[in-house]
Protein backbone atom coordinates (compact mmCIF):
# COMPACT_ATOMS: atom_id res chain seq x y z
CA UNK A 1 -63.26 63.74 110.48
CA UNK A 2 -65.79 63.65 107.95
CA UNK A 3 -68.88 62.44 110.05
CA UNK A 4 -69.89 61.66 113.35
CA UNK A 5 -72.47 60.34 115.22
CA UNK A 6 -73.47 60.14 118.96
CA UNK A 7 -73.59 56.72 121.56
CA UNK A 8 -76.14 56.57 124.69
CA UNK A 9 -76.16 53.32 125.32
CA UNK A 10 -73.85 51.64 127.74
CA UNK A 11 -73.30 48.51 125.68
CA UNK A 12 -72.64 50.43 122.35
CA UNK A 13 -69.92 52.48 124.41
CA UNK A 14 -68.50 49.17 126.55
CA UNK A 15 -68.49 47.46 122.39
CA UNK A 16 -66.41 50.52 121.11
CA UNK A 17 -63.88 50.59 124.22
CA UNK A 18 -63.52 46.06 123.77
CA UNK A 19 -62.68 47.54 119.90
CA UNK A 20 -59.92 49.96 120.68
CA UNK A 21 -58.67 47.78 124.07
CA UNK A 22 -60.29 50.86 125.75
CA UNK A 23 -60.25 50.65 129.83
CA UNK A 24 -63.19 52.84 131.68
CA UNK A 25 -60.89 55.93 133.02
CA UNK A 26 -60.95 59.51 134.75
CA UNK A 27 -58.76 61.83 134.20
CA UNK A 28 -56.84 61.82 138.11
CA UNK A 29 -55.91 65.63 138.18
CA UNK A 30 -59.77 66.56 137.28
CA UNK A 31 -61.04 64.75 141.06
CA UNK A 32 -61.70 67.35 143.74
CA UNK A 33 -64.13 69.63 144.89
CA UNK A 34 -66.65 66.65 145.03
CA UNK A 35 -66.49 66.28 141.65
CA UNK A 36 -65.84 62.86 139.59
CA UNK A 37 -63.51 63.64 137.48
CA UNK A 38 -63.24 64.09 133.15
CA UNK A 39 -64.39 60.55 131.98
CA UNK A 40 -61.60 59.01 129.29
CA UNK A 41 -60.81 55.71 127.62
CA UNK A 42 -56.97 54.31 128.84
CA UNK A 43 -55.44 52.80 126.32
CA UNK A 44 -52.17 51.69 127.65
CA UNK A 45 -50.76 54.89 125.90
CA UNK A 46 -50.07 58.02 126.93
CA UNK A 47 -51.72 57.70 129.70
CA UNK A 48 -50.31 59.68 132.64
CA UNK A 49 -53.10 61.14 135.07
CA UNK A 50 -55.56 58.43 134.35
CA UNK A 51 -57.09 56.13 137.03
CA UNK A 52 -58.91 53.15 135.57
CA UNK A 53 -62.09 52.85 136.98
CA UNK A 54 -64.93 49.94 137.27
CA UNK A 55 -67.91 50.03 134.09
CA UNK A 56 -70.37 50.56 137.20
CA UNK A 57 -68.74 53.40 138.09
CA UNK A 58 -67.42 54.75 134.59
CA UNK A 59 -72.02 54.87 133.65
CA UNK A 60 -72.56 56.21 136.90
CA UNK A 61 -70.61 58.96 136.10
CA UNK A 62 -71.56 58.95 132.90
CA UNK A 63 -75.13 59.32 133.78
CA UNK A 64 -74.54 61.57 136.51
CA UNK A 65 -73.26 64.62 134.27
CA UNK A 66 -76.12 63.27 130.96
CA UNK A 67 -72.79 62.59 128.90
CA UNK A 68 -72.82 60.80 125.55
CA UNK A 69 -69.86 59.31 123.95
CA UNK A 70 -69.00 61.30 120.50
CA UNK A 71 -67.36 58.47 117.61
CA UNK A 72 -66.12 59.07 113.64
CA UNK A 73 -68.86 57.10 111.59
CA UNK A 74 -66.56 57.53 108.45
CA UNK A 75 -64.50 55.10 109.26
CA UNK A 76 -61.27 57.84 108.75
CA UNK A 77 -60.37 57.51 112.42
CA UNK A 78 -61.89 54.64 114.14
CA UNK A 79 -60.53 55.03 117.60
CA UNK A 80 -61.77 58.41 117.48
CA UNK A 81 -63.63 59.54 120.34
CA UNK A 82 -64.74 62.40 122.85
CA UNK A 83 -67.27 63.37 125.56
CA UNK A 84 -69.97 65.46 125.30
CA UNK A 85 -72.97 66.96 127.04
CA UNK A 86 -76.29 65.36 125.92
CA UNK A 87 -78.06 68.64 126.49
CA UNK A 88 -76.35 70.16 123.53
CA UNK A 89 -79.07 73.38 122.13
C-alpha cells in the first residue's frame, strides 16, 4: 500500500463500510474479561468468529478504546482497512 491516511469521524467510517457492504462487527472469540471485543468490518466473507453489532454500539466501542479507522488513500486497495490506537507517539 502506497499511502494511507487516518478516519475519526463516524460518518466517514459508516460511508467507507456502505462502500465495501461493510457490517459494524467484533471479533466473537476477543469478548471476555469485560472487555468488548476487536472491532472489524463483516463482509459476508470469511467471516467466522464475527458477531455483527449495532453502529451505536460499533462508536461506542470505538470511542471507548480512542480507535481510528486506518484506509489506503492510493486507491491500490480500496477495501483496505485496519484499527488503530489514536494515541499513536
Amino acid at each position: 500500500m502506497a499511502s494511507s491516511h487516518i478516519v475519526i469521524d463516524h460518518n466517514d467510517i459508516k460511508n467507507f463500510a456502505e462502500r465495501t457492504d461493510g457490517k459494524p462487527a467484533i471479533v466473537s472469540d476477543t469478548k471476555g474479561n469485560g472487555g468488548p471485543g476487536m472491532l472489524r468490518f463483516d463482509h459476508g466473507r470469511d467471516n467466522d468468529g464475527l458477531e455483527q453489532i449495532s453502529w451505536d454500539r460499533f462508536f461506542e466501542i470505538f470511542e471507548e478504546q480512542q480507535l481510528a479507522l486506518m484506509l489506503d488513500k492510493s486507491g491500490d486497495n480500496p477495501s483496505f482497512n485496519k484499527f488503530v490506537s489514536r494515541n499513536q507517539d
